[in-house]
C-alpha atoms as a PDB file:
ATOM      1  CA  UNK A   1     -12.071   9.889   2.465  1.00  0.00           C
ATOM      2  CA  UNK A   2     -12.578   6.960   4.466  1.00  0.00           C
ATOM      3  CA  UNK A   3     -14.753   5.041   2.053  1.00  0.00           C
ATOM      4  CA  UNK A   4     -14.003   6.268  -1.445  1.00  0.00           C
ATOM      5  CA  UNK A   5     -14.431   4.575  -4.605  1.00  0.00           C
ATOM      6  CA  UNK A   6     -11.522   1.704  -4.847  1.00  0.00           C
ATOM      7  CA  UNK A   7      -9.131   0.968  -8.103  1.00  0.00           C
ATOM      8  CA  UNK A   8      -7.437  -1.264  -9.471  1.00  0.00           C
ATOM      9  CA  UNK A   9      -4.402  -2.861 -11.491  1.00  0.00           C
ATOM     10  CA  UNK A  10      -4.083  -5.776 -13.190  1.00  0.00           C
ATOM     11  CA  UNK A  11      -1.099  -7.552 -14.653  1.00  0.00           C
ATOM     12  CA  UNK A  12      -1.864 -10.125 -17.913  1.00  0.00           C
ATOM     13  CA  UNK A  13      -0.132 -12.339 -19.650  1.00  0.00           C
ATOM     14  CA  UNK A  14       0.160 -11.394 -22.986  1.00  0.00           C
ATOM     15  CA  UNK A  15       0.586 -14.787 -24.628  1.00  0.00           C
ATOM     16  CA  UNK A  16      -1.862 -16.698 -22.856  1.00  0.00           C
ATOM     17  CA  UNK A  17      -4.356 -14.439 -21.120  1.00  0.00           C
ATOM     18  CA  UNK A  18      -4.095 -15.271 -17.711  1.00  0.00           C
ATOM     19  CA  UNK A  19      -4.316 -13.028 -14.479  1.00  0.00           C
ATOM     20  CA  UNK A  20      -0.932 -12.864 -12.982  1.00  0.00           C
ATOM     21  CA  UNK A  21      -1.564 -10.511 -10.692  1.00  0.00           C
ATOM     22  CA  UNK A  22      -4.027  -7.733  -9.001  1.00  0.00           C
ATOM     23  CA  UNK A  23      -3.519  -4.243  -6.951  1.00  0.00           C
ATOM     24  CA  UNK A  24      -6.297  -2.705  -5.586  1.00  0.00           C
ATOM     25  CA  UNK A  25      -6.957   0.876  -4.148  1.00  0.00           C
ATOM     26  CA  UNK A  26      -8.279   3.448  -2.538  1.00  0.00           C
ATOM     27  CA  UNK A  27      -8.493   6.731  -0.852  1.00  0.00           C
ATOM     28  CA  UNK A  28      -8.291   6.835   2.685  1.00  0.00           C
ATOM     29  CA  UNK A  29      -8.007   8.200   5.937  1.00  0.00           C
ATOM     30  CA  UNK A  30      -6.232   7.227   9.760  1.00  0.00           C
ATOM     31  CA  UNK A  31      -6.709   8.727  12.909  1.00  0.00           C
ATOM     32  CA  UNK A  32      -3.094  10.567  14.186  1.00  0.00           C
ATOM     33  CA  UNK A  33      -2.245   8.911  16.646  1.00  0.00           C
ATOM     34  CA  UNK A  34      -1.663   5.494  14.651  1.00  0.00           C
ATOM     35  CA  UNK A  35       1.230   7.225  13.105  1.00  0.00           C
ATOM     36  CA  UNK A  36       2.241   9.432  15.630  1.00  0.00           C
ATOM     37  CA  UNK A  37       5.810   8.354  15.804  1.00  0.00           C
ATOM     38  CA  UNK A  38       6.223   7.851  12.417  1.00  0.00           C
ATOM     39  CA  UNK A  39       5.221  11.535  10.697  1.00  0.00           C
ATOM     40  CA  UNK A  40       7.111  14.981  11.819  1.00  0.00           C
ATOM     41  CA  UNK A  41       5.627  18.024  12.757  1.00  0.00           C
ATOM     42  CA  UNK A  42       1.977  18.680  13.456  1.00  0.00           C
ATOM     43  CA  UNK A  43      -0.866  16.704  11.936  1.00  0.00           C
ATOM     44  CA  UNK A  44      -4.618  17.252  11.802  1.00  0.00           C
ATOM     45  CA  UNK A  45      -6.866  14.515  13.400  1.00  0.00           C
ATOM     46  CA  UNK A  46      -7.383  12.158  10.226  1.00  0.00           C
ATOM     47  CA  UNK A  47      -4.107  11.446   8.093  1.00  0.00           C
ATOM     48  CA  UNK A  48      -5.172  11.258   4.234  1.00  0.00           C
ATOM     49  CA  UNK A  49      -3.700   8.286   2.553  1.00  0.00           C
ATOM     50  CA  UNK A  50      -3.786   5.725  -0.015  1.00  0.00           C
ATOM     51  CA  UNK A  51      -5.103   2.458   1.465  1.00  0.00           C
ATOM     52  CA  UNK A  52      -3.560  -0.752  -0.675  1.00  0.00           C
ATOM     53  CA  UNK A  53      -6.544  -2.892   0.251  1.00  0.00           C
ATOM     54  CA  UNK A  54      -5.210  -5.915  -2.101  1.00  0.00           C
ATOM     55  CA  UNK A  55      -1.998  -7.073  -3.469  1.00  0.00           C
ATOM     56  CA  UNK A  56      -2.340 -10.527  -4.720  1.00  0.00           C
ATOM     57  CA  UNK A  57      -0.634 -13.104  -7.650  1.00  0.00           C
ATOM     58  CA  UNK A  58      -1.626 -16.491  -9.089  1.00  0.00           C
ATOM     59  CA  UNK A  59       0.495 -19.213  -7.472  1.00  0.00           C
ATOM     60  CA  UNK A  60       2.100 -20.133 -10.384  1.00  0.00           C
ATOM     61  CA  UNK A  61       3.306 -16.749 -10.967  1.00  0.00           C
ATOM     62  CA  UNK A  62       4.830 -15.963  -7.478  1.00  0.00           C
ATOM     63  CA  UNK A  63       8.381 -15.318  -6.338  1.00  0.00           C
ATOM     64  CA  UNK A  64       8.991 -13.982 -10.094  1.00  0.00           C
ATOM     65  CA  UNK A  65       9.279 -10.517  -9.330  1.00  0.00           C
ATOM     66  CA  UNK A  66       5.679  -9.559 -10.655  1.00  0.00           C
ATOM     67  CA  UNK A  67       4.385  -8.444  -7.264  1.00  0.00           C
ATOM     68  CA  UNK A  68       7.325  -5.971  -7.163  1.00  0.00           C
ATOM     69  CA  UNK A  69       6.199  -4.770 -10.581  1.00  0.00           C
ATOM     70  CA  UNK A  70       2.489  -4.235  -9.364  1.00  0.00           C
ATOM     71  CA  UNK A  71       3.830  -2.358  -6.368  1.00  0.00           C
ATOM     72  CA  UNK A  72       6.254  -0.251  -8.610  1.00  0.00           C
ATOM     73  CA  UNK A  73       3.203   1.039 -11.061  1.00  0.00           C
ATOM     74  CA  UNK A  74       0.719   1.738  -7.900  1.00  0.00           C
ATOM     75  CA  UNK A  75       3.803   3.795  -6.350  1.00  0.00           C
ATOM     76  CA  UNK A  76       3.906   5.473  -9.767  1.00  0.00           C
ATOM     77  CA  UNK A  77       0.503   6.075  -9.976  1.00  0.00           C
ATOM     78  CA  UNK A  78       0.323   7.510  -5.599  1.00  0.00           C
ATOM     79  CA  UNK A  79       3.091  10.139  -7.384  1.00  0.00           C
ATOM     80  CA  UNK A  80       0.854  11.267 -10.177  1.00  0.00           C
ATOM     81  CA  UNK A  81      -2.012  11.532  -8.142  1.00  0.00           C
ATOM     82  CA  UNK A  82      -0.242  13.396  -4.597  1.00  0.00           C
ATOM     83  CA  UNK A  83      -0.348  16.974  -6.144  1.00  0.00           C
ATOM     84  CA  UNK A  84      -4.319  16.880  -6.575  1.00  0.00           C
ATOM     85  CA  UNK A  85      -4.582  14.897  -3.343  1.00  0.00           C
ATOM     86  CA  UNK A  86      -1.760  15.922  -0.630  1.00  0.00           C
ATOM     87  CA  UNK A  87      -1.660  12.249   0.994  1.00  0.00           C
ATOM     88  CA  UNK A  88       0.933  11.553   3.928  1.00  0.00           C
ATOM     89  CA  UNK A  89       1.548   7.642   2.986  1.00  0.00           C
ATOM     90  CA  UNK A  90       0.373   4.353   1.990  1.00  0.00           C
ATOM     91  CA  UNK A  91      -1.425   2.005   4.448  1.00  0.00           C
ATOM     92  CA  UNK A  92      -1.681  -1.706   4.222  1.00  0.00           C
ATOM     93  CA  UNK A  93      -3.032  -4.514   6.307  1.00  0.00           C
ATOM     94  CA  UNK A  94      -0.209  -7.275   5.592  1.00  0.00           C
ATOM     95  CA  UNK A  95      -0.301 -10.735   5.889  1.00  0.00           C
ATOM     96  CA  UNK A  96       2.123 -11.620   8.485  1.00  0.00           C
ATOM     97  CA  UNK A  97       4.143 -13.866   5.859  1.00  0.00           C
ATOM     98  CA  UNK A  98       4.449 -10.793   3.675  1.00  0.00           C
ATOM     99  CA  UNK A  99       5.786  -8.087   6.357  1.00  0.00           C
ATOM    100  CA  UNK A 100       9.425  -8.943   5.406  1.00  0.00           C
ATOM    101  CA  UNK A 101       8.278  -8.064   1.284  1.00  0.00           C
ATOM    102  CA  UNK A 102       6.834  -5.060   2.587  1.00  0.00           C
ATOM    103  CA  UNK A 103       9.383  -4.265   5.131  1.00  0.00           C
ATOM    104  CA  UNK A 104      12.025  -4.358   2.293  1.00  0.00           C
ATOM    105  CA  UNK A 105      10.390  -1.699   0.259  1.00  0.00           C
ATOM    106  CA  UNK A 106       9.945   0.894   3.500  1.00  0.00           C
ATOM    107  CA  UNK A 107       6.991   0.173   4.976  1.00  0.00           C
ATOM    108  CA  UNK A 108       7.066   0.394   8.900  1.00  0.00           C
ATOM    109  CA  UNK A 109       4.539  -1.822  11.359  1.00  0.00           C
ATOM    110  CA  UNK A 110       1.809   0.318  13.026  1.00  0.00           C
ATOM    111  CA  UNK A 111       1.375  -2.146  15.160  1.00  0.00           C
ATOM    112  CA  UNK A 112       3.267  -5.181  16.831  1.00  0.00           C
ATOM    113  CA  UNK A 113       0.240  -7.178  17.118  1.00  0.00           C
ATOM    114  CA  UNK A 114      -2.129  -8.356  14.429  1.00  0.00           C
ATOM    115  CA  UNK A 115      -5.474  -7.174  14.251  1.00  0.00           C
ATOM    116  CA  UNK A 116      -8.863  -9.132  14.419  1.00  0.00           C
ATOM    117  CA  UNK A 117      -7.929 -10.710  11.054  1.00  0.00           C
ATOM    118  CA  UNK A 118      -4.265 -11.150  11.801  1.00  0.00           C
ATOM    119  CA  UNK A 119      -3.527  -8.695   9.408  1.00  0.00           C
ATOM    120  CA  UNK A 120      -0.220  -6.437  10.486  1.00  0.00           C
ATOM    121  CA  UNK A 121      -0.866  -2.969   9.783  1.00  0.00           C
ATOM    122  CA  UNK A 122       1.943  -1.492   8.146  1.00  0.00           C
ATOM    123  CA  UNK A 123       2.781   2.378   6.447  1.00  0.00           C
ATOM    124  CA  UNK A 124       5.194   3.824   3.631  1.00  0.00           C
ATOM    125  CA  UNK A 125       5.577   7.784   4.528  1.00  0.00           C
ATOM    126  CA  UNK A 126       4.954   9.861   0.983  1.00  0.00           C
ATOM    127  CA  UNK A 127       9.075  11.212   0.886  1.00  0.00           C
ATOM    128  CA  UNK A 128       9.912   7.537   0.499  1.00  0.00           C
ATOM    129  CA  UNK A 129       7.615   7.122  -2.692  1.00  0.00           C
ATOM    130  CA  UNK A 130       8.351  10.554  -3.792  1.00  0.00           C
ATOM    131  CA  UNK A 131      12.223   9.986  -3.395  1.00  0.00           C
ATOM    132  CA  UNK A 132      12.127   6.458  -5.504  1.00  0.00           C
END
């Protein structure tokens, strides 16, 4: 699972054709022990989930709720596609300005410290999306 094909979202603006904002994809895998303390019960060596790689808006469309919106159709879509593929979560790398957004919604930090890109890697357990 660890590189699968990736997909993706868009949101358009109907009346003027613009990007607003994109969501990308894709299947994925961790090793245990990054989310050891954060899944019950035993686990086998690589975790299946769903890796948001991107989650990104046009300036002039940000802090207007559309980022929520893209998050709220890929969690919809993670739901209709856990039965065929049992995933545990979602993984993200955040951007250390957006680990409050993403903290909001669930996710927990994998780590304290960013990694080599000064991303924050950051998970949503499956019962959380399944529960919404």
């Amino acid at each position: 699972m660890r590189n699968s094909d990736c997909a993706a979202k868009a949101l358009i603006d109907r009346q003027s054709g613009e990007l607003i904002g994109i969501c990308t994809f894709t299947a994925y895998s961790l090793e245990r022990q990054r989310v050891s303390g954060i899944l019950q019960g035993s686990q086998p060596s690589e975790i299946g989930v769903v890796r948001l790689v991107m989650l990104g808006g046009a300036r002039k469309y940000q802090k207007r709720g559309f980022g929520q919106d893209l998050l709220c159709d890929f969690f919809e879509h993670v739901k209709k596609i856990h039965p065929a593929l049992p995933i545990k979560g979602v993984y993200l790398d955040a951007d250390p300005a957006a680990i409050n957004f993403y903290a909001r919604l669930g996710f927990v930090q994998l780590s304290a410290t960013p990694n080599a890109f000064g991303a924050v890697p950051m998970f949503l357990a499956i019962q959380h999306i399944l529960a919404a």
